[in-house]
Protein backbone atom coordinates (compact mmCIF):
# COMPACT_ATOMS: atom_id res chain seq x y z
CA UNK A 1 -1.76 11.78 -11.60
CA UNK A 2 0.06 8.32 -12.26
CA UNK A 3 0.32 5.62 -9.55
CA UNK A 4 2.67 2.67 -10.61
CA UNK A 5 3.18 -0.03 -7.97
CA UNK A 6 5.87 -2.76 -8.45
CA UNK A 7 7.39 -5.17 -5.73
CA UNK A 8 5.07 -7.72 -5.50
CA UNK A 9 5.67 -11.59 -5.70
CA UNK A 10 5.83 -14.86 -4.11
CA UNK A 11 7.36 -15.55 -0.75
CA UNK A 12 7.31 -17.84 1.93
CA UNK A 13 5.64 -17.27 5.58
CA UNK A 14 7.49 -15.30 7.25
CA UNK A 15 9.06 -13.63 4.57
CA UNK A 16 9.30 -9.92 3.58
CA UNK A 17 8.39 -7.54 1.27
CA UNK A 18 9.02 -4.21 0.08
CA UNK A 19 6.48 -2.63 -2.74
CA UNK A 20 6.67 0.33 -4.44
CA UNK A 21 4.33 3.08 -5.47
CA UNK A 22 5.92 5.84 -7.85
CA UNK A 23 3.95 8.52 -8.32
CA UNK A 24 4.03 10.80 -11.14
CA UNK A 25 2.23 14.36 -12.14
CA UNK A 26 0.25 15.67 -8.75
CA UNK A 27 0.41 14.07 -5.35
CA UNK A 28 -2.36 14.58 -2.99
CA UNK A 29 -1.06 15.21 0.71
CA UNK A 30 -2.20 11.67 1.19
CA UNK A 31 -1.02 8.46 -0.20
CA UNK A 32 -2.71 5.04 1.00
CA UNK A 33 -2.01 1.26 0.29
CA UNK A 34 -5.39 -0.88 -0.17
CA UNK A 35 -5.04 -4.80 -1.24
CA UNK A 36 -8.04 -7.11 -2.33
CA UNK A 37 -8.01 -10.72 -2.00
CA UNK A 38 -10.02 -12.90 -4.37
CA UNK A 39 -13.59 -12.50 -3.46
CA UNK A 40 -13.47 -9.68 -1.09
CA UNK A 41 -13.64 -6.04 -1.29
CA UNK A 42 -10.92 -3.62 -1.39
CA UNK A 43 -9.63 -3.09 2.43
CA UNK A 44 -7.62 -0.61 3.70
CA UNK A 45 -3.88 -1.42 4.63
CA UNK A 46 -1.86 1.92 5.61
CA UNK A 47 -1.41 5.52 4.76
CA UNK A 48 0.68 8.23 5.10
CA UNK A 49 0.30 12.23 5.05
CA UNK A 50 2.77 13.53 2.29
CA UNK A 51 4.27 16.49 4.43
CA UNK A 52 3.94 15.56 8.28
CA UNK A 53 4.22 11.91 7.58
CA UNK A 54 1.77 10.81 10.38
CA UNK A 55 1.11 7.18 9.11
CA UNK A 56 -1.92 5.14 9.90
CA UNK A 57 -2.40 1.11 10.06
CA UNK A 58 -5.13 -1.55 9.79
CA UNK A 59 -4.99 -3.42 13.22
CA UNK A 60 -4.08 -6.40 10.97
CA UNK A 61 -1.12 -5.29 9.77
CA UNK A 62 0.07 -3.39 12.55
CA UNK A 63 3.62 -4.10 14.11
CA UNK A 64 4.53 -6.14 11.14
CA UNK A 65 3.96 -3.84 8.04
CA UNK A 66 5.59 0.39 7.59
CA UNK A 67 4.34 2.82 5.23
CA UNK A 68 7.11 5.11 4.61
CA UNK A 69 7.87 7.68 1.44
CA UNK A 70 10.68 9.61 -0.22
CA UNK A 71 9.65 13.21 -1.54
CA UNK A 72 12.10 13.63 -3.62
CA UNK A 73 11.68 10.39 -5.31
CA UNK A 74 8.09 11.01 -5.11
CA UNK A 75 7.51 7.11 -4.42
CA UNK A 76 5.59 5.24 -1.37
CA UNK A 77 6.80 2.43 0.06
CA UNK A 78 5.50 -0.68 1.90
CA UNK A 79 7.85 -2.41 4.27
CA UNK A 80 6.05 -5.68 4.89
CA UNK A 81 7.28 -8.19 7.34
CA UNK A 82 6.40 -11.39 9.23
CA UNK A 83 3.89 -12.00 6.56
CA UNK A 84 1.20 -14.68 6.16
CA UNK A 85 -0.96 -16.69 4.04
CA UNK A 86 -3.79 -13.81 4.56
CA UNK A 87 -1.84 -11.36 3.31
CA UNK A 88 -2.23 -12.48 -0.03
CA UNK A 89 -3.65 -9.99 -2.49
CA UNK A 90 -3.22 -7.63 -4.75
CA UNK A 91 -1.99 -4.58 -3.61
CA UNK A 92 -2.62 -0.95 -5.07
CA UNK A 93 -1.68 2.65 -3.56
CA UNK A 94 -4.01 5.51 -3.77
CA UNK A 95 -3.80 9.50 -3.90
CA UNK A 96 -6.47 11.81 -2.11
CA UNK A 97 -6.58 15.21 -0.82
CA UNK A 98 -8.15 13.69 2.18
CA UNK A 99 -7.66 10.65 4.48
CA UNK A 100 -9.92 7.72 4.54
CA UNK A 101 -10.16 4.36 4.89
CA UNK A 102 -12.45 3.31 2.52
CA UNK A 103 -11.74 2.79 -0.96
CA UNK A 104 -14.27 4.44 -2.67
CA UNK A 105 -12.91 7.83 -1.29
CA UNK A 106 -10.01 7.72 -3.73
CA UNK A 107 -10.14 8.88 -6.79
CA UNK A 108 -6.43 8.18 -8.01
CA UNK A 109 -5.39 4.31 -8.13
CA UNK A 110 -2.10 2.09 -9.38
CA UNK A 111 -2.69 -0.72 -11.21
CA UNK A 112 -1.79 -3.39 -8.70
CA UNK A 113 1.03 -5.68 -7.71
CA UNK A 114 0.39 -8.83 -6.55
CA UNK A 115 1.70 -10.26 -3.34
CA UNK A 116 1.11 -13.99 -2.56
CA UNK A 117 2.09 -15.23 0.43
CA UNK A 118 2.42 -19.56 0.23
CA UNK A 119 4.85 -22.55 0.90
């Protein structure tokens, strides 16, 4: 399984964002965004369930960011909106048979784009 995330960059308050996660070789019926900010562990953003697409949101993102995907692109995508200075991380998207929302329960991981949110 290969997870490449792209997307990422700089952009104002308020701005939006849409990343990418391609996924190549086997996908796992879930696919989850995480993003870590300097200093802090690895939190839990949004995921989605491959086939039903039931999606799933931190509270702090909720309302502003959508987790969305395209099966026969086999990419996830992040829609993120209204976005602030605390959003700023780098984000990665995960693969996992199972849904959770901690990071150590994924075994399959991107490399990372980096979002940074700033005047």
């Amino acid at each position: 399984v290969q997870l490449v995330e792209s997307g990422g960059g700089l952009v104002q308050p308020g701005g939006s964002l849409r990343l990418s996660c391609a996924a190549s070789g086997f996908t796992f019926s879930v696919m989850a965004w995480f993003r870590q900010a300097p200093g802090k562990e690895r939190e839990f953003v949004a995921a989605i369930r491959w086939n039903g697409r039931t999606t799933y949101y931190a509270d702090a993102v909720k309302g502003r960011f959508t987790v969305s995907g395209d099966n026969a692109k086999n990419t996830l995508y992040l829609q993120m909106n209204s976005l602030k200075a605390e959003d700023t991380a780098v984000y990665y998207c995960a693969s996992d048979p199972r849904l959770s929302y901690y990071a150590t329960a994924y075994k399959y991981w991107g490399q990372g784009t980096q979002v940074t949110v700033s005047s």
